[in-house]
PDB file of N, CA and C in Angstrom:
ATOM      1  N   UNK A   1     149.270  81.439  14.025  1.00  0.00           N
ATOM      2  CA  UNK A   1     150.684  81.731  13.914  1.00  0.00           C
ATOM      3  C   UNK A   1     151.453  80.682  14.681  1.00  0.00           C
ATOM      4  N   UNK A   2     152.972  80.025  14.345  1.00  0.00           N
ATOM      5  CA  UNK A   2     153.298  79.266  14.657  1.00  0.00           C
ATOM      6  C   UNK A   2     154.306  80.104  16.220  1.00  0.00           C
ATOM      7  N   UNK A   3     154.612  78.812  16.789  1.00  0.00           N
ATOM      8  CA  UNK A   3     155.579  79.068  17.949  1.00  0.00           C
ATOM      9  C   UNK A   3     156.627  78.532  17.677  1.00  0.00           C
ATOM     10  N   UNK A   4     157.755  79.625  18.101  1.00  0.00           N
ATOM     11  CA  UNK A   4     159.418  79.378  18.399  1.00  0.00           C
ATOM     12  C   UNK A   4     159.691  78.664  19.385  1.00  0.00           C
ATOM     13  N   UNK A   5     160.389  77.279  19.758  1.00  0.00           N
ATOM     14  CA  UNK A   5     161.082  76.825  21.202  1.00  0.00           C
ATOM     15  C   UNK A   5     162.056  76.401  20.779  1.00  0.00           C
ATOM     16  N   UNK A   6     163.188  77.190  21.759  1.00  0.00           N
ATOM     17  CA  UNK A   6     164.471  76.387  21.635  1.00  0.00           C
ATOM     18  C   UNK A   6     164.499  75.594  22.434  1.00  0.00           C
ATOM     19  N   UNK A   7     165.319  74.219  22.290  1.00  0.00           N
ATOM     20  CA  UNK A   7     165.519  73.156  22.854  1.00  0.00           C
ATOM     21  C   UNK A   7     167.112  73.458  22.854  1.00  0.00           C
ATOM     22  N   UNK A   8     167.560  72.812  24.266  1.00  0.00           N
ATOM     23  CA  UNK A   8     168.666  72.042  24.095  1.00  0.00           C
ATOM     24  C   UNK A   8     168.921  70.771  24.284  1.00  0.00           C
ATOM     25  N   UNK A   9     169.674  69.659  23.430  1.00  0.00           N
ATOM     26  CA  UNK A   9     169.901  68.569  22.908  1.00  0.00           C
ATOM     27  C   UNK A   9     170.620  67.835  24.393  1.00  0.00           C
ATOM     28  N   UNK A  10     170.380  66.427  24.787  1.00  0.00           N
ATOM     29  CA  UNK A  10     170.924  66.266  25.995  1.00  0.00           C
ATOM     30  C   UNK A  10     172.632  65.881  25.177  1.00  0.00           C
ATOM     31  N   UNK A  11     173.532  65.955  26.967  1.00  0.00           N
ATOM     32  CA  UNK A  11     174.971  65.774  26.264  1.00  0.00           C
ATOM     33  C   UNK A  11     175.436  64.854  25.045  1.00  0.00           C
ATOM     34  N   UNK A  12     176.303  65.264  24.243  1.00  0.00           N
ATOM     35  CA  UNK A  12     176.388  63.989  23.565  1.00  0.00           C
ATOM     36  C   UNK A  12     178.064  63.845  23.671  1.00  0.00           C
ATOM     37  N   UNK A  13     178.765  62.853  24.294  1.00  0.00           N
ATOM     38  CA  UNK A  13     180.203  62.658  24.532  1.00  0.00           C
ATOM     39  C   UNK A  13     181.010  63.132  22.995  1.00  0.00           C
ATOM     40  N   UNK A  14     180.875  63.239  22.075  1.00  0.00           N
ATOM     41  CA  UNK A  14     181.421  63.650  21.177  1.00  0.00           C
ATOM     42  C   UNK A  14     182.041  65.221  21.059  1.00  0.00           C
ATOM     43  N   UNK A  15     180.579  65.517  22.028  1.00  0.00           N
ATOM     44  CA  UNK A  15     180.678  67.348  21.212  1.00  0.00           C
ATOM     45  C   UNK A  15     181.563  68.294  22.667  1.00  0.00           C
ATOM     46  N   UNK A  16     182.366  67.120  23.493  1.00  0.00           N
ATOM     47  CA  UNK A  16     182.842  67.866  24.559  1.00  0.00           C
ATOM     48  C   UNK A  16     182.493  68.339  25.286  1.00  0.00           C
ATOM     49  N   UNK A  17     180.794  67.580  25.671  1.00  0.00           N
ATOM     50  CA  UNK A  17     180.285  68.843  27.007  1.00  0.00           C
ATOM     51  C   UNK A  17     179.154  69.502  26.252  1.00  0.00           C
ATOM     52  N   UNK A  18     179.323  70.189  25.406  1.00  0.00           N
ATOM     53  CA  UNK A  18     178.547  71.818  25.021  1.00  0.00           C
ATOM     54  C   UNK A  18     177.202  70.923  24.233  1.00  0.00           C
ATOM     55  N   UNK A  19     176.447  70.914  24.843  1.00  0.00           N
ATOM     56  CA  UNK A  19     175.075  70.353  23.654  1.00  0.00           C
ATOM     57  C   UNK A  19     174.874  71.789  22.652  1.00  0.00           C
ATOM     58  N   UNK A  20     173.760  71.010  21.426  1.00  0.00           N
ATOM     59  CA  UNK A  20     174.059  72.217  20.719  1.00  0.00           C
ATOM     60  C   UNK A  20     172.582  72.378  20.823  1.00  0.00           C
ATOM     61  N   UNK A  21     172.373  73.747  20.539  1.00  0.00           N
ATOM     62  CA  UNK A  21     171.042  74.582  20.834  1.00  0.00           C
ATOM     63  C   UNK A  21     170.114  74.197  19.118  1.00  0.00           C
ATOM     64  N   UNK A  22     168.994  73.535  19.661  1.00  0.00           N
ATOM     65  CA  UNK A  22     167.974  73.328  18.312  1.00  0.00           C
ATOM     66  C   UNK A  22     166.576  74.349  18.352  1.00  0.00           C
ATOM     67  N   UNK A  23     166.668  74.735  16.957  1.00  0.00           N
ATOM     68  CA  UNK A  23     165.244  76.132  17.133  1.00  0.00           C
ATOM     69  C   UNK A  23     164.329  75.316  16.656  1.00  0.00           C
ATOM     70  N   UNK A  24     163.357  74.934  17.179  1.00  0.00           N
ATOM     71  CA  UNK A  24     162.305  74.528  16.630  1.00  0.00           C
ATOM     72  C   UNK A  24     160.607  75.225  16.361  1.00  0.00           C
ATOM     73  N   UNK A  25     160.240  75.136  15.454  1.00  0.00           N
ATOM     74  CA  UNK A  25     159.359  75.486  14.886  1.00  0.00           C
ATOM     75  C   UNK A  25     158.088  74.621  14.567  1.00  0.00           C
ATOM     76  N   UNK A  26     156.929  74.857  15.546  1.00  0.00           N
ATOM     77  CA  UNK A  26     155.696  74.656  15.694  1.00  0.00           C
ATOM     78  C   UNK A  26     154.823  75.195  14.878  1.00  0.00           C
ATOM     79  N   UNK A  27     154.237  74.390  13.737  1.00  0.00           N
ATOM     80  CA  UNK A  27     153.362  75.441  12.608  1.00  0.00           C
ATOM     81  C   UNK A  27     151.710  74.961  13.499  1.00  0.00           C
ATOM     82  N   UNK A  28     150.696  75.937  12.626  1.00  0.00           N
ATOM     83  CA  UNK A  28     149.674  75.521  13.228  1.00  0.00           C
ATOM     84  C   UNK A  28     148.787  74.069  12.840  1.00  0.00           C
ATOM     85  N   UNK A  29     149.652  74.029  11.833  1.00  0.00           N
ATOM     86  CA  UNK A  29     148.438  72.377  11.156  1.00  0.00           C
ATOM     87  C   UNK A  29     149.610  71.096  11.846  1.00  0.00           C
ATOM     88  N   UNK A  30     150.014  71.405  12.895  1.00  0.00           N
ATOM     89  CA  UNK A  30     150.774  70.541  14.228  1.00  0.00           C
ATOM     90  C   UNK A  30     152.121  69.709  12.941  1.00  0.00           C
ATOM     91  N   UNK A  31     152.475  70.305  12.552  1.00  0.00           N
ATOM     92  CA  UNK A  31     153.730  70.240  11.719  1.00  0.00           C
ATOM     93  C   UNK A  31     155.202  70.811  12.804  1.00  0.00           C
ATOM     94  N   UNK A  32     156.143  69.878  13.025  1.00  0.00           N
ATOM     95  CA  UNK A  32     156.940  70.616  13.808  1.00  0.00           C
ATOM     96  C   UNK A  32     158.413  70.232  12.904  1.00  0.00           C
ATOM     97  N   UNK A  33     159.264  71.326  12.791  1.00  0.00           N
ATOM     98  CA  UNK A  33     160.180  71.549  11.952  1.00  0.00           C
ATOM     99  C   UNK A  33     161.419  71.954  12.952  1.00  0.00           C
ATOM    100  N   UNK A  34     162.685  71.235  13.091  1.00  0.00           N
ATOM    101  CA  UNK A  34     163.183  71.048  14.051  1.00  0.00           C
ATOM    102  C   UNK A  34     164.708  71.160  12.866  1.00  0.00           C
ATOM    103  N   UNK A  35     165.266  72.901  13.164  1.00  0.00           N
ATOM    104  CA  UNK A  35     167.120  72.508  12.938  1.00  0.00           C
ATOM    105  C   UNK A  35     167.618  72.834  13.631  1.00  0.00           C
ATOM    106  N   UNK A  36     169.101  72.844  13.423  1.00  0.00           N
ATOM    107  CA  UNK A  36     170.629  72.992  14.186  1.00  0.00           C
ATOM    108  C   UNK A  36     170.667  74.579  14.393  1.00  0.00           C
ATOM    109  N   UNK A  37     170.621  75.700  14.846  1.00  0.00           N
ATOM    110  CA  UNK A  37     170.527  76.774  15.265  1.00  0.00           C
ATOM    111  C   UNK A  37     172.362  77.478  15.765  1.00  0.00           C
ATOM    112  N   UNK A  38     172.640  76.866  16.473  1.00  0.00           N
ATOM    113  CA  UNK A  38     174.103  77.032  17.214  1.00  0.00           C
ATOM    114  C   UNK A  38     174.852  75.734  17.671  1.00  0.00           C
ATOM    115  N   UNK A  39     176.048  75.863  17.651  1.00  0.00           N
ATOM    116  CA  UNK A  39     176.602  74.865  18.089  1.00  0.00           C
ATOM    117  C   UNK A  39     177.678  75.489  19.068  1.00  0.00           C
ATOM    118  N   UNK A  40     177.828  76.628  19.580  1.00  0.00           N
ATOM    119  CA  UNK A  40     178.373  77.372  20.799  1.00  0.00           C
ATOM    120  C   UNK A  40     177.547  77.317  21.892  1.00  0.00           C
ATOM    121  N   UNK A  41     178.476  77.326  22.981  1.00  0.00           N
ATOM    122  CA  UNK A  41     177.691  77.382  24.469  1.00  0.00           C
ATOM    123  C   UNK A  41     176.885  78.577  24.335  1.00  0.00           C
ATOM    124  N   UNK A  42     176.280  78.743  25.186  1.00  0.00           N
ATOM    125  CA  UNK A  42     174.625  79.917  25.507  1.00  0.00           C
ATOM    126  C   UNK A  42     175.596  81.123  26.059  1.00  0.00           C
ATOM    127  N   UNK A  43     176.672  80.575  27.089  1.00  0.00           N
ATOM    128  CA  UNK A  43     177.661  81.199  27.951  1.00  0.00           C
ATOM    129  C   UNK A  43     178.862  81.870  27.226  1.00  0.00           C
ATOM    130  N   UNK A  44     178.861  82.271  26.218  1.00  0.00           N
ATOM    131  CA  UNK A  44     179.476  82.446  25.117  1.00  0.00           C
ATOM    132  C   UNK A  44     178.936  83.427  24.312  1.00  0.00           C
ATOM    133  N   UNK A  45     177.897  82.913  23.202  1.00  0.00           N
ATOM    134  CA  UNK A  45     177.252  83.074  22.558  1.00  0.00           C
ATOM    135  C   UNK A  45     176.427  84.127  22.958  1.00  0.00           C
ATOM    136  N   UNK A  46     175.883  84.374  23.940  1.00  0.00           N
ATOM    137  CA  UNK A  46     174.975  85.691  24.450  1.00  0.00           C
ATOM    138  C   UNK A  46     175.312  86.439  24.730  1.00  0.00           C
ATOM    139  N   UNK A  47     176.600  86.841  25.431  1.00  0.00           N
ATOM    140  CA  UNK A  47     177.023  87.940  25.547  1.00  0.00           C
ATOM    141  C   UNK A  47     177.276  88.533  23.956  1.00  0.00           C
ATOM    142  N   UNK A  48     178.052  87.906  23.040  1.00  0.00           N
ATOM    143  CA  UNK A  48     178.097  88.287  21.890  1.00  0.00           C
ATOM    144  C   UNK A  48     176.931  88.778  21.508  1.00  0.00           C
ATOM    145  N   UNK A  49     175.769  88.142  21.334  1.00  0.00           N
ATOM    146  CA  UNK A  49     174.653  88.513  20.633  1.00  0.00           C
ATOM    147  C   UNK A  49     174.006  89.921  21.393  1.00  0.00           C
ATOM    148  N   UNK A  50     174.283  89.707  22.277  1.00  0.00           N
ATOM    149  CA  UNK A  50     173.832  90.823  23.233  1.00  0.00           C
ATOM    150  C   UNK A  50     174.478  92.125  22.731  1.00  0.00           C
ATOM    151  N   UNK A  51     175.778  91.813  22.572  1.00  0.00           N
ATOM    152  CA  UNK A  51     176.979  92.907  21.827  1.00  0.00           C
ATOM    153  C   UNK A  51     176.598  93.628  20.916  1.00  0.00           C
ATOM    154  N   UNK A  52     176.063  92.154  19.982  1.00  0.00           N
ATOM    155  CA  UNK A  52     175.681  92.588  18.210  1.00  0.00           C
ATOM    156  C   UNK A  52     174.585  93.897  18.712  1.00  0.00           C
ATOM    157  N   UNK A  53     174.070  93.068  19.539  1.00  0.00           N
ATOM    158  CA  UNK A  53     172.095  93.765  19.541  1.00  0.00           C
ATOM    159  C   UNK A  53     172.791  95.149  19.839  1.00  0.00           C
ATOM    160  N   UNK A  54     173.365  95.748  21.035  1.00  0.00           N
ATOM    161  CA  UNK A  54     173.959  96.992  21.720  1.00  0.00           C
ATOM    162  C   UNK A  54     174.561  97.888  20.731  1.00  0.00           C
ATOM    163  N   UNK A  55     175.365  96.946  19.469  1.00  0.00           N
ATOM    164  CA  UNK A  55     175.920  98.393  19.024  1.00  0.00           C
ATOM    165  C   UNK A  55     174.970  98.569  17.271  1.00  0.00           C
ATOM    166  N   UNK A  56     174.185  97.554  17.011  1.00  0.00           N
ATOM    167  CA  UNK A  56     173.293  98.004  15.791  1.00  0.00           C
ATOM    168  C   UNK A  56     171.944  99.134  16.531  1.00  0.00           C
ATOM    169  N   UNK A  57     171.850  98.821  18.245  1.00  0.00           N
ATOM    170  CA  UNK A  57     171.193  99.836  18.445  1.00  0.00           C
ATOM    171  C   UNK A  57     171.884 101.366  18.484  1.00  0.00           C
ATOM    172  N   UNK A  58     172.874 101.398  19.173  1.00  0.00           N
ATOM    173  CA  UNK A  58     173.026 102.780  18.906  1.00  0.00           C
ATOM    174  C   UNK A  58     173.312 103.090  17.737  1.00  0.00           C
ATOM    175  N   UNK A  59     173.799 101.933  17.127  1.00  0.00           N
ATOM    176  CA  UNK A  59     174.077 102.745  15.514  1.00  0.00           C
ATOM    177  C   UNK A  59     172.807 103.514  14.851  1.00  0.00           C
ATOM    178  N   UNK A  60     171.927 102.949  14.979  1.00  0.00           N
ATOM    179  CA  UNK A  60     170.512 103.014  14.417  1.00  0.00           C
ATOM    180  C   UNK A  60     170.476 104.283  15.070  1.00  0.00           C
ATOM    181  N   UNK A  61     169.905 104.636  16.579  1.00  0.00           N
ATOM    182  CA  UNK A  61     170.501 105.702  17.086  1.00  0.00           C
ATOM    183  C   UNK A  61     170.735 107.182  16.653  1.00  0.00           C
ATOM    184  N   UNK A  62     171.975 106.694  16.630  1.00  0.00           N
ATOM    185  CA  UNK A  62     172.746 107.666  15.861  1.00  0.00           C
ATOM    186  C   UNK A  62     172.313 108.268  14.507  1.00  0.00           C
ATOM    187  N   UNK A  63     172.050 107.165  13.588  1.00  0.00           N
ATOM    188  CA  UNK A  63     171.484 108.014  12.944  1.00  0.00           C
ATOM    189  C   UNK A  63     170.327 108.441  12.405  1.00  0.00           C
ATOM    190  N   UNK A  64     169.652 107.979  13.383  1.00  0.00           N
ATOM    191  CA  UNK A  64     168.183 108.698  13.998  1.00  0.00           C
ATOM    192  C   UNK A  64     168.595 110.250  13.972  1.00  0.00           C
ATOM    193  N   UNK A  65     169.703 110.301  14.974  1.00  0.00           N
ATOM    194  CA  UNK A  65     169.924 111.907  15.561  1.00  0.00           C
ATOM    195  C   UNK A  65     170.060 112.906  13.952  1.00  0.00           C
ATOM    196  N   UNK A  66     171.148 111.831  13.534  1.00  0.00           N
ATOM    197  CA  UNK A  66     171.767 112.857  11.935  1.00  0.00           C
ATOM    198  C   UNK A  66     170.494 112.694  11.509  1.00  0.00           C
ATOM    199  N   UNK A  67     169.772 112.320  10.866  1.00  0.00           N
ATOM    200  CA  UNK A  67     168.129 111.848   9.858  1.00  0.00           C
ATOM    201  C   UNK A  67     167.461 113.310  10.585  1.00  0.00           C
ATOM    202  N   UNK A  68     167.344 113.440  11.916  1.00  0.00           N
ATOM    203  CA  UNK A  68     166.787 114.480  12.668  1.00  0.00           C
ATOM    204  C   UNK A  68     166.937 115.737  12.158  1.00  0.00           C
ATOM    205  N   UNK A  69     168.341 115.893  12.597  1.00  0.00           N
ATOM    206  CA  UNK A  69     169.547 117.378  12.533  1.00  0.00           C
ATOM    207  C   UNK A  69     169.052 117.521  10.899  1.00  0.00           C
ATOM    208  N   UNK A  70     169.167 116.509  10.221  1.00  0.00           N
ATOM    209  CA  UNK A  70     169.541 116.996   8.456  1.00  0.00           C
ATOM    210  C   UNK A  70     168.415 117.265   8.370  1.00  0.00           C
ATOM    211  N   UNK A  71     167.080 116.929   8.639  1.00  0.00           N
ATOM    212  CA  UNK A  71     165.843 117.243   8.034  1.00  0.00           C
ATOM    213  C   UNK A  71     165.450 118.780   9.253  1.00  0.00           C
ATOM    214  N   UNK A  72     165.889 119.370  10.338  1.00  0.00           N
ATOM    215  CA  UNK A  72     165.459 120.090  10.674  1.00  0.00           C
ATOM    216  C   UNK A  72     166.786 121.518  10.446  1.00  0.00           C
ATOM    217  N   UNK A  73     167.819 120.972   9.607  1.00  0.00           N
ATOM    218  CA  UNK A  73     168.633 121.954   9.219  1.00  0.00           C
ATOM    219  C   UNK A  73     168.372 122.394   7.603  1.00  0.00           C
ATOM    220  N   UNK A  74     167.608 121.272   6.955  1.00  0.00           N
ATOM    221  CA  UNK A  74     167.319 121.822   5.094  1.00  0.00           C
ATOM    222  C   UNK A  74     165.806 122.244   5.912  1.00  0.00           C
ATOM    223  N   UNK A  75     165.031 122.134   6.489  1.00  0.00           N
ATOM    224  CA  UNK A  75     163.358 122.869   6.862  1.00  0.00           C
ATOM    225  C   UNK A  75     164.330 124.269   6.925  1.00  0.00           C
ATOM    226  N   UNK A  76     165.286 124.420   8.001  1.00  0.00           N
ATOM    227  CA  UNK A  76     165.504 125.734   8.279  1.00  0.00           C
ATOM    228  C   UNK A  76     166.447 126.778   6.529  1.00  0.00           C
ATOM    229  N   UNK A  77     167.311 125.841   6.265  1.00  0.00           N
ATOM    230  CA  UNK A  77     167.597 126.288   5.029  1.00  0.00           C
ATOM    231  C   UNK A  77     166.779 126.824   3.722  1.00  0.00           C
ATOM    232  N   UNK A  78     165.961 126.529   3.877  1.00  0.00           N
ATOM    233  CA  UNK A  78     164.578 126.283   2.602  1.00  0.00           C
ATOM    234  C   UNK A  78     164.013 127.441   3.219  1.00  0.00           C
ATOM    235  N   UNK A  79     163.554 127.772   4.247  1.00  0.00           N
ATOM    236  CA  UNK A  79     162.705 129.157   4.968  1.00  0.00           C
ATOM    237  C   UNK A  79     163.879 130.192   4.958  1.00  0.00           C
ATOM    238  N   UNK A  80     164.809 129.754   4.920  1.00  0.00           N
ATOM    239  CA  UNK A  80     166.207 131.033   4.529  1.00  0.00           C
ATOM    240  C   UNK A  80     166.041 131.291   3.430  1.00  0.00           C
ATOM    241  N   UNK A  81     165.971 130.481   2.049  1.00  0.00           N
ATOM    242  CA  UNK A  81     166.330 130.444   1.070  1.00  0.00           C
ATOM    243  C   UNK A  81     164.973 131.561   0.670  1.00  0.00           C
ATOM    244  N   UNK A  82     163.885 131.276   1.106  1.00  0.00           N
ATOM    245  CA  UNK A  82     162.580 131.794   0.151  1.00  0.00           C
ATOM    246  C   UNK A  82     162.207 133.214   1.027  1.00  0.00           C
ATOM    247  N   UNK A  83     163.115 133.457   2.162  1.00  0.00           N
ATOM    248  CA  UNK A  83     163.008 135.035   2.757  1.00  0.00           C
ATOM    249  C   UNK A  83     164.255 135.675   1.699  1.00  0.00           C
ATOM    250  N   UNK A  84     165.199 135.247   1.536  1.00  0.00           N
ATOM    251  CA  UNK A  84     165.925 135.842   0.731  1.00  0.00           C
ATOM    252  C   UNK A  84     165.481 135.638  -0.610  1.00  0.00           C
ATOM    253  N   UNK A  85     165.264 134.513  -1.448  1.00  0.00           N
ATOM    254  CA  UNK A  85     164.519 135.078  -2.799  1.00  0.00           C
ATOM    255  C   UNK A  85     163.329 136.135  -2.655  1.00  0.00           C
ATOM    256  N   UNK A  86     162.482 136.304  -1.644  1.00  0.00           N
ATOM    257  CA  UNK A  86     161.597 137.137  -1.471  1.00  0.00           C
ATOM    258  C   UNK A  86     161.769 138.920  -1.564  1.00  0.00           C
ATOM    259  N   UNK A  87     163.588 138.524  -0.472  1.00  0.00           N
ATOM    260  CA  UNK A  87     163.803 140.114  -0.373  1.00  0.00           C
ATOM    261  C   UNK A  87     164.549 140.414  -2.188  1.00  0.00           C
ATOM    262  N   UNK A  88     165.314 139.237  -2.710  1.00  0.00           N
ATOM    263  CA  UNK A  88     165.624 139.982  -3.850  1.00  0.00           C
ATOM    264  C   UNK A  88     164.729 140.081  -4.688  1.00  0.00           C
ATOM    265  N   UNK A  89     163.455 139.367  -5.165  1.00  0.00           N
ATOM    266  CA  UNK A  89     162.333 139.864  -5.809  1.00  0.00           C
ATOM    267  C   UNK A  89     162.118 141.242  -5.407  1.00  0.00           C
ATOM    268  N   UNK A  90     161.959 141.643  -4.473  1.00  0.00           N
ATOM    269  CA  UNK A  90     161.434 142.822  -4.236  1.00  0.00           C
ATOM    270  C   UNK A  90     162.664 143.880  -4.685  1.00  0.00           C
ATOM    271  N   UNK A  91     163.387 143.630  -4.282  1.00  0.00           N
ATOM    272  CA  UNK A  91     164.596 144.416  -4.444  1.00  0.00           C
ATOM    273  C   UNK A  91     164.986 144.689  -6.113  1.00  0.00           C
ATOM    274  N   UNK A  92     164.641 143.766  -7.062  1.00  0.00           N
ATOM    275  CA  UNK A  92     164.274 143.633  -8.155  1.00  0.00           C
ATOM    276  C   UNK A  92     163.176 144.595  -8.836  1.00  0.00           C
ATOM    277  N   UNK A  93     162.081 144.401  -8.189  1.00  0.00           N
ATOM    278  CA  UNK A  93     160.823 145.220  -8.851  1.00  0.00           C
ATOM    279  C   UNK A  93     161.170 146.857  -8.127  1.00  0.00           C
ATOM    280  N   UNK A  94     161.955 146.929  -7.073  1.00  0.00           N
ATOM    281  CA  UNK A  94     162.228 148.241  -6.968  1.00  0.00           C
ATOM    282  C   UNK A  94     163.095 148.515  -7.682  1.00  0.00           C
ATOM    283  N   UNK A  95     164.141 148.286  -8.325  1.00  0.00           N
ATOM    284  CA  UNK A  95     164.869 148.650  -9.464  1.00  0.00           C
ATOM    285  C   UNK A  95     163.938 148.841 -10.574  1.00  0.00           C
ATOM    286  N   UNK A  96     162.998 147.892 -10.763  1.00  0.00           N
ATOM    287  CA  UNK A  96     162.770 148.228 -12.187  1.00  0.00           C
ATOM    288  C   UNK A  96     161.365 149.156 -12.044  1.00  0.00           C
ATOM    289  N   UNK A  97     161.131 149.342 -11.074  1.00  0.00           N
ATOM    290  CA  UNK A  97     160.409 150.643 -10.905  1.00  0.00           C
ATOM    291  C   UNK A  97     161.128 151.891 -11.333  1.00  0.00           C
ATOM    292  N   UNK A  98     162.706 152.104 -10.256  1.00  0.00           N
ATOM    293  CA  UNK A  98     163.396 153.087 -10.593  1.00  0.00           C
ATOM    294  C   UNK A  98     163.901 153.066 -11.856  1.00  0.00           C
ATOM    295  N   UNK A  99     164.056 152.490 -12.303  1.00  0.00           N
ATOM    296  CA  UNK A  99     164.843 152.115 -14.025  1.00  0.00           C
ATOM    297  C   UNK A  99     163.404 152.735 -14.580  1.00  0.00           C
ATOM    298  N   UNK A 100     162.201 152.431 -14.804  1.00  0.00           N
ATOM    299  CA  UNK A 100     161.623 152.966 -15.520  1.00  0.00           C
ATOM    300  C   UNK A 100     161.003 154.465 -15.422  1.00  0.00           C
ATOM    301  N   UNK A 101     161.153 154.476 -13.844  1.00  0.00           N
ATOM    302  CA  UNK A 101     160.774 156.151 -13.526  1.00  0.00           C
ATOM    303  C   UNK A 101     162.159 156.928 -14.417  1.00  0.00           C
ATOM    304  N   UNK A 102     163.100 156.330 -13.909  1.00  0.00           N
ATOM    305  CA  UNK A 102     164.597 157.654 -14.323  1.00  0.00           C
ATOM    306  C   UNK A 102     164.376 157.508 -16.339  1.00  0.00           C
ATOM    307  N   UNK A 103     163.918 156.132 -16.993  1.00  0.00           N
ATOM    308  CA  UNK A 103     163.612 156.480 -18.327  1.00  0.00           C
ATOM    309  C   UNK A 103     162.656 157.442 -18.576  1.00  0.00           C
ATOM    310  N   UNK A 104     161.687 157.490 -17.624  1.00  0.00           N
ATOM    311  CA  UNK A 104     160.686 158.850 -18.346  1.00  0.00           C
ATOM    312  C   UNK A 104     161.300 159.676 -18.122  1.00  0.00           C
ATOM    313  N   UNK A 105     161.933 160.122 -16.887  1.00  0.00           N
ATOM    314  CA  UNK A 105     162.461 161.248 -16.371  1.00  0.00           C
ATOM    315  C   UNK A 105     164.027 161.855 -17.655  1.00  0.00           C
ATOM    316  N   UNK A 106     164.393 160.517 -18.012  1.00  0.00           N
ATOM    317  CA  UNK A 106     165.687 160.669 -19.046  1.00  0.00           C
ATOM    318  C   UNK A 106     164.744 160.961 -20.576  1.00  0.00           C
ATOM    319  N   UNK A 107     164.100 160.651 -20.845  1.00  0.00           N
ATOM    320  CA  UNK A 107     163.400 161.143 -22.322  1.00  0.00           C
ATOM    321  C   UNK A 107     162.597 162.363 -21.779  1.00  0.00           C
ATOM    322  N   UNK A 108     162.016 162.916 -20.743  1.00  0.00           N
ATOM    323  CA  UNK A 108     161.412 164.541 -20.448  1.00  0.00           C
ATOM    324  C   UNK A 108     162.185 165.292 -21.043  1.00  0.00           C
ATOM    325  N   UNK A 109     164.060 165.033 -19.821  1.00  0.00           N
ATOM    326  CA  UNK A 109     164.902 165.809 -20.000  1.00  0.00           C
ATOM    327  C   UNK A 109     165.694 166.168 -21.454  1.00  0.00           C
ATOM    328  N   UNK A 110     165.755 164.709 -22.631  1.00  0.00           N
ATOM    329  CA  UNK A 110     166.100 164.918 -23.780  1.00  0.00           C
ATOM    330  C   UNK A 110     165.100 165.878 -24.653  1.00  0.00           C
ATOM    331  N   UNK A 111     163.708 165.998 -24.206  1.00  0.00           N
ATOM    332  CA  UNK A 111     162.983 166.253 -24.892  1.00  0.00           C
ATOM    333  C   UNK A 111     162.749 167.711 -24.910  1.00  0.00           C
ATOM    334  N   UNK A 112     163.227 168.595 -23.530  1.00  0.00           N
ATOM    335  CA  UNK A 112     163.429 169.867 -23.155  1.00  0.00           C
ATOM    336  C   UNK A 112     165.264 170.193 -23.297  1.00  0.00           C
ATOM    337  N   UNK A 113     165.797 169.518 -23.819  1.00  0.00           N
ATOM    338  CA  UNK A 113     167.055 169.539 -24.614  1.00  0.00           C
ATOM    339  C   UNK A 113     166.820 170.002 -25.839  1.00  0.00           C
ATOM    340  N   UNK A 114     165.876 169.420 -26.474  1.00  0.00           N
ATOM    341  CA  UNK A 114     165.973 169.496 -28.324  1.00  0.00           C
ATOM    342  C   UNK A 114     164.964 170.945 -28.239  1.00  0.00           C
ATOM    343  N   UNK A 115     164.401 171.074 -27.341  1.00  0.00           N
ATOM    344  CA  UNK A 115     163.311 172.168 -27.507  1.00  0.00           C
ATOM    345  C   UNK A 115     164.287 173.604 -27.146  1.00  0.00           C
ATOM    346  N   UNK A 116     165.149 173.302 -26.207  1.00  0.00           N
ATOM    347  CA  UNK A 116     166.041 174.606 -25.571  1.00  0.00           C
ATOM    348  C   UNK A 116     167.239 174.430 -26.950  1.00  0.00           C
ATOM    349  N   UNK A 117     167.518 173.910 -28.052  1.00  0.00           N
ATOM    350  CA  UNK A 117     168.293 173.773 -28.775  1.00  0.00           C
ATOM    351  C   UNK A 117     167.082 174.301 -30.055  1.00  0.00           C
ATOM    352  N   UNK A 118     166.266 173.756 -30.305  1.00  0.00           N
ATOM    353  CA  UNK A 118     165.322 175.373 -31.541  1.00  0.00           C
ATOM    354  C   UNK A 118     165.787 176.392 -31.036  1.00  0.00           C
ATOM    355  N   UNK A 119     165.347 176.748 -29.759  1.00  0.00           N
ATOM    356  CA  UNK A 119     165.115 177.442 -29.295  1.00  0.00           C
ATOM    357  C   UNK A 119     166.264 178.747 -29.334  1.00  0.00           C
ATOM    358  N   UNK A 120     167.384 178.259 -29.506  1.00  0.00           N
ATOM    359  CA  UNK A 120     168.813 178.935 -29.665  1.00  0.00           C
ATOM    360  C   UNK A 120     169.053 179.023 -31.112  1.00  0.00           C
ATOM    361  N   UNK A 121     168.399 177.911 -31.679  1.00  0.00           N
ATOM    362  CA  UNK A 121     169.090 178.296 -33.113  1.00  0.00           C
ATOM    363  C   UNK A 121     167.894 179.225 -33.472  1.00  0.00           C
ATOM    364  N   UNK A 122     166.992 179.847 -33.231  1.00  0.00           N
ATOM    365  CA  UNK A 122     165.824 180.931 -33.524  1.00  0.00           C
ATOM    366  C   UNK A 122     166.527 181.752 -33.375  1.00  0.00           C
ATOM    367  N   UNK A 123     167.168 181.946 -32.040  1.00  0.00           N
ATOM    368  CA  UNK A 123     167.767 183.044 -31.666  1.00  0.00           C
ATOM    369  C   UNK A 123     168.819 183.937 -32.327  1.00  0.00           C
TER     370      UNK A 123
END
């Protein structure tokens, strides 16, 4: 695997002082690949980068926390959801238990209707 070194460039009267920062790149078959990287002071430039780095971390962070909350609020939703389809299944087959008990019980009673109705017209 190759190595990263930054260099900095000695002054050059043109650039006002600030040399500019070169990234160079060391491959392993001794190939060295050398560009322009920055042309801002270090004194400058790092605090910024430092900045960048500080707030893509908490961003990330953050929504680590939400990614968290949302996946341990649908786990809890989903175990809600299938205690309550559970209780209305049941709540279901007890109706249609009672629905079919009160039909026998409703054709007995028609059936000792038509019999107490001979039964009068004999009379």
């Amino acid at each position: 695997m190759g190595k990263l070194i930054w260099r900095q460039l000695p002054d050059f009267g043109s650039l006002g002082g600030d040399s500019p920062l070169f990234l160079e790149f060391n491959a392993m078959d001794g190939a060295t690949t050398t560009t322009t990287a920055f042309r801002t002071p270090a004194r400058i430039l790092i605090p910024k980068l430092v900045k960048s780095r500080d707030g893509w971390k908490t961003k990330a962070n953050e929504r680590k926390k939400r990614l968290k909350a949302a996946r341990i609020r649908n786990r809890d939703l989903e175990a809600s959801r299938k205690v309550w389809r559970q209780r209305a299944e049941a709540a279901e087959e007890k109706v249609a238990q009672q629905d079919s008990s009160l039909q026998q019980e409703l054709a007995a009673l028609r059936a000792d209707n038509e019999r107490l109705r001979e039964e009068l017209k004999k009379n």
